[in-house]
Protein backbone atom coordinates (compact mmCIF):
# COMPACT_ATOMS: atom_id res chain seq x y z
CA UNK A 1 -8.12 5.91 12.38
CA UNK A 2 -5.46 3.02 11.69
CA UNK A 3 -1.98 2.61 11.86
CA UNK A 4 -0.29 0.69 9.14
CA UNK A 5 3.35 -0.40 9.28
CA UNK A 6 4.84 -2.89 6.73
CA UNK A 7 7.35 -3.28 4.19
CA UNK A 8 6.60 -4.38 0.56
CA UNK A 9 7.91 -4.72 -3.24
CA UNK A 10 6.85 -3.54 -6.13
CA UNK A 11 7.76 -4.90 -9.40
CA UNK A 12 7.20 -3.14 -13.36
CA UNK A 13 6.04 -4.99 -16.12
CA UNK A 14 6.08 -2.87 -19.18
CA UNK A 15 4.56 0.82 -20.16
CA UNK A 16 3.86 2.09 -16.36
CA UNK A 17 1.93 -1.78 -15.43
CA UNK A 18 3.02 -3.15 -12.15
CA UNK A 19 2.86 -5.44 -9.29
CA UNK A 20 3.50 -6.11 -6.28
CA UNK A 21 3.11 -7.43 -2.48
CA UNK A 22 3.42 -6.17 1.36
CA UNK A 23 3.44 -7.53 4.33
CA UNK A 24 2.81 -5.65 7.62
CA UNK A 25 0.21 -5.03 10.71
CA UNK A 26 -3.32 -2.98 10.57
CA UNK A 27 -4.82 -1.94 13.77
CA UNK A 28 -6.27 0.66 15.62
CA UNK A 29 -4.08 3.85 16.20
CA UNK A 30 -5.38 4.51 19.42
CA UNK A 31 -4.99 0.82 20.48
CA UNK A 32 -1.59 -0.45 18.59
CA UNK A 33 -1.94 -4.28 20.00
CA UNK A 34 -5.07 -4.40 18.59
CA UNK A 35 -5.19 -5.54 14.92
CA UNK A 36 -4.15 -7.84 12.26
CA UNK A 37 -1.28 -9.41 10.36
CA UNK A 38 -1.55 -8.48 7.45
CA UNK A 39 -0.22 -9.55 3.43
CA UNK A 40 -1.45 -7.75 0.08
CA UNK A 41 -0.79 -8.72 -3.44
CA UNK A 42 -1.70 -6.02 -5.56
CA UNK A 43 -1.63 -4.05 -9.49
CA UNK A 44 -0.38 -0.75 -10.06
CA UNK A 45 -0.33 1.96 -12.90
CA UNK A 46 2.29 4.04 -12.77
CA UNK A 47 1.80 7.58 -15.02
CA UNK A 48 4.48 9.92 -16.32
CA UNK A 49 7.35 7.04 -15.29
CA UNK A 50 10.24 9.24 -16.66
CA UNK A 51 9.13 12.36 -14.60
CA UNK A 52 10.16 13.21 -10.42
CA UNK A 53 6.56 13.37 -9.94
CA UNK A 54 4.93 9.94 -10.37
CA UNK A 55 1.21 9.38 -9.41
CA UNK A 56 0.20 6.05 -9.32
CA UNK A 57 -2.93 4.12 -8.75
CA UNK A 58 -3.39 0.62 -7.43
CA UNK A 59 -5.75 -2.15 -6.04
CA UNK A 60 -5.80 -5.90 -5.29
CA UNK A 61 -6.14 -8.25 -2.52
CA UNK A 62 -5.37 -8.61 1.33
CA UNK A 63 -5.46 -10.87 4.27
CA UNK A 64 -5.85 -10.05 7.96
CA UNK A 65 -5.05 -12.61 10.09
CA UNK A 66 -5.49 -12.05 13.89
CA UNK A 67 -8.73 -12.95 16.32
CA UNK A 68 -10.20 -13.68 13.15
CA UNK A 69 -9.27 -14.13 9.44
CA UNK A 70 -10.54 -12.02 7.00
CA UNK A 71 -10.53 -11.18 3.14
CA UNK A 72 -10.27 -7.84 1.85
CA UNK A 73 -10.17 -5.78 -1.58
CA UNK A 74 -7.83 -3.16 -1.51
CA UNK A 75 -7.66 0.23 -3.67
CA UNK A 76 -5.42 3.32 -3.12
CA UNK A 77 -3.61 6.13 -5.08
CA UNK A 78 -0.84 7.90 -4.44
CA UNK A 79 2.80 9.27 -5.94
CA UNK A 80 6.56 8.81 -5.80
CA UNK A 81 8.71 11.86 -5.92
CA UNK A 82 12.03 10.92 -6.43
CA UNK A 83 14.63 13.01 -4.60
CA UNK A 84 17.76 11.98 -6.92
CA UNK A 85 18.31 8.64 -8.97
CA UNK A 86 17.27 5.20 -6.77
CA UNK A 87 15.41 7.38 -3.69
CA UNK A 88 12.12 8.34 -3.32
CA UNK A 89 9.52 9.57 -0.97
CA UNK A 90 5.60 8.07 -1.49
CA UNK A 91 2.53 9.11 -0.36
CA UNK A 92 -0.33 7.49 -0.69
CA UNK A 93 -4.06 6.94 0.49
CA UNK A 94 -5.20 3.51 0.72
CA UNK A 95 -8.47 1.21 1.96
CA UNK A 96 -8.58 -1.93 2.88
CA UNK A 97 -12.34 -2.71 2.51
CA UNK A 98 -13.46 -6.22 4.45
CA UNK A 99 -16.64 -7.01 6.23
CA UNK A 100 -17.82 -5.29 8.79
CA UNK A 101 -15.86 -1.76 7.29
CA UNK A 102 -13.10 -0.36 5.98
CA UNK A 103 -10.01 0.33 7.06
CA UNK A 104 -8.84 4.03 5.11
CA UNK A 105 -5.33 5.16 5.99
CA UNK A 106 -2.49 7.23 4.97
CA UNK A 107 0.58 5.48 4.12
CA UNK A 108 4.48 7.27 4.03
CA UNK A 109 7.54 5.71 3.25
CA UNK A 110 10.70 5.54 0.89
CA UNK A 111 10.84 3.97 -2.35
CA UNK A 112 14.19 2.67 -4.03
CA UNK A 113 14.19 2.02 -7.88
């Protein structure tokens, strides 16, 4: 199991199309010094954009950077439920797939629009 605690931005194009980036750290949840740096750059679709309920899907690219550097493909899905206008809660299910394994967690947050 990981732990996964960052901060990103996403970023619509046009007709639910996305992107976006994070930064953050990846590591073990039993062992929280052990892990990576880490920095994503990703694309999203975004369904039902006019609706409370948003489920999204999304995928792209990472780098972990700590005892050793390492590139990684990243897919995930998820949803946004927004609360009231501008604040959201997300939930979403993501892996981080680099050699020697992946790296599957669940990820929580607020989103602002």
């Amino acid at each position: 199991m990981t732990a996964h605690v960052g901060v990103g931005i996403d970023r619509f194009l046009s007709r639910g199309f996305g992107v976006g980036g994070e930064i953050g750290y990846l590591g073990a949840a039993v062992a929280p010094g052990v892990g990576s740096a880490l920095a994503s750059v990703n694309s999203a679709y975004h369904f039902n954009r006019a609706d409370k309920f948003v489920p999204f899907v999304t995928g792209g690219y990472s780098l972990l950077v700590g005892s050793v550097t390492e590139n990684a493909r990243n897919f995930g899905a998820g949803f946004n439920y927004w609360f009231r206008e501008g604040l959201g809660f997300r939930l979403e299910m993501r892996d981080h797939i680099a050699i020697p394994g992946h790296a599957l967690g669940l990820r929580l947050g607020l989103t602002f629009r």
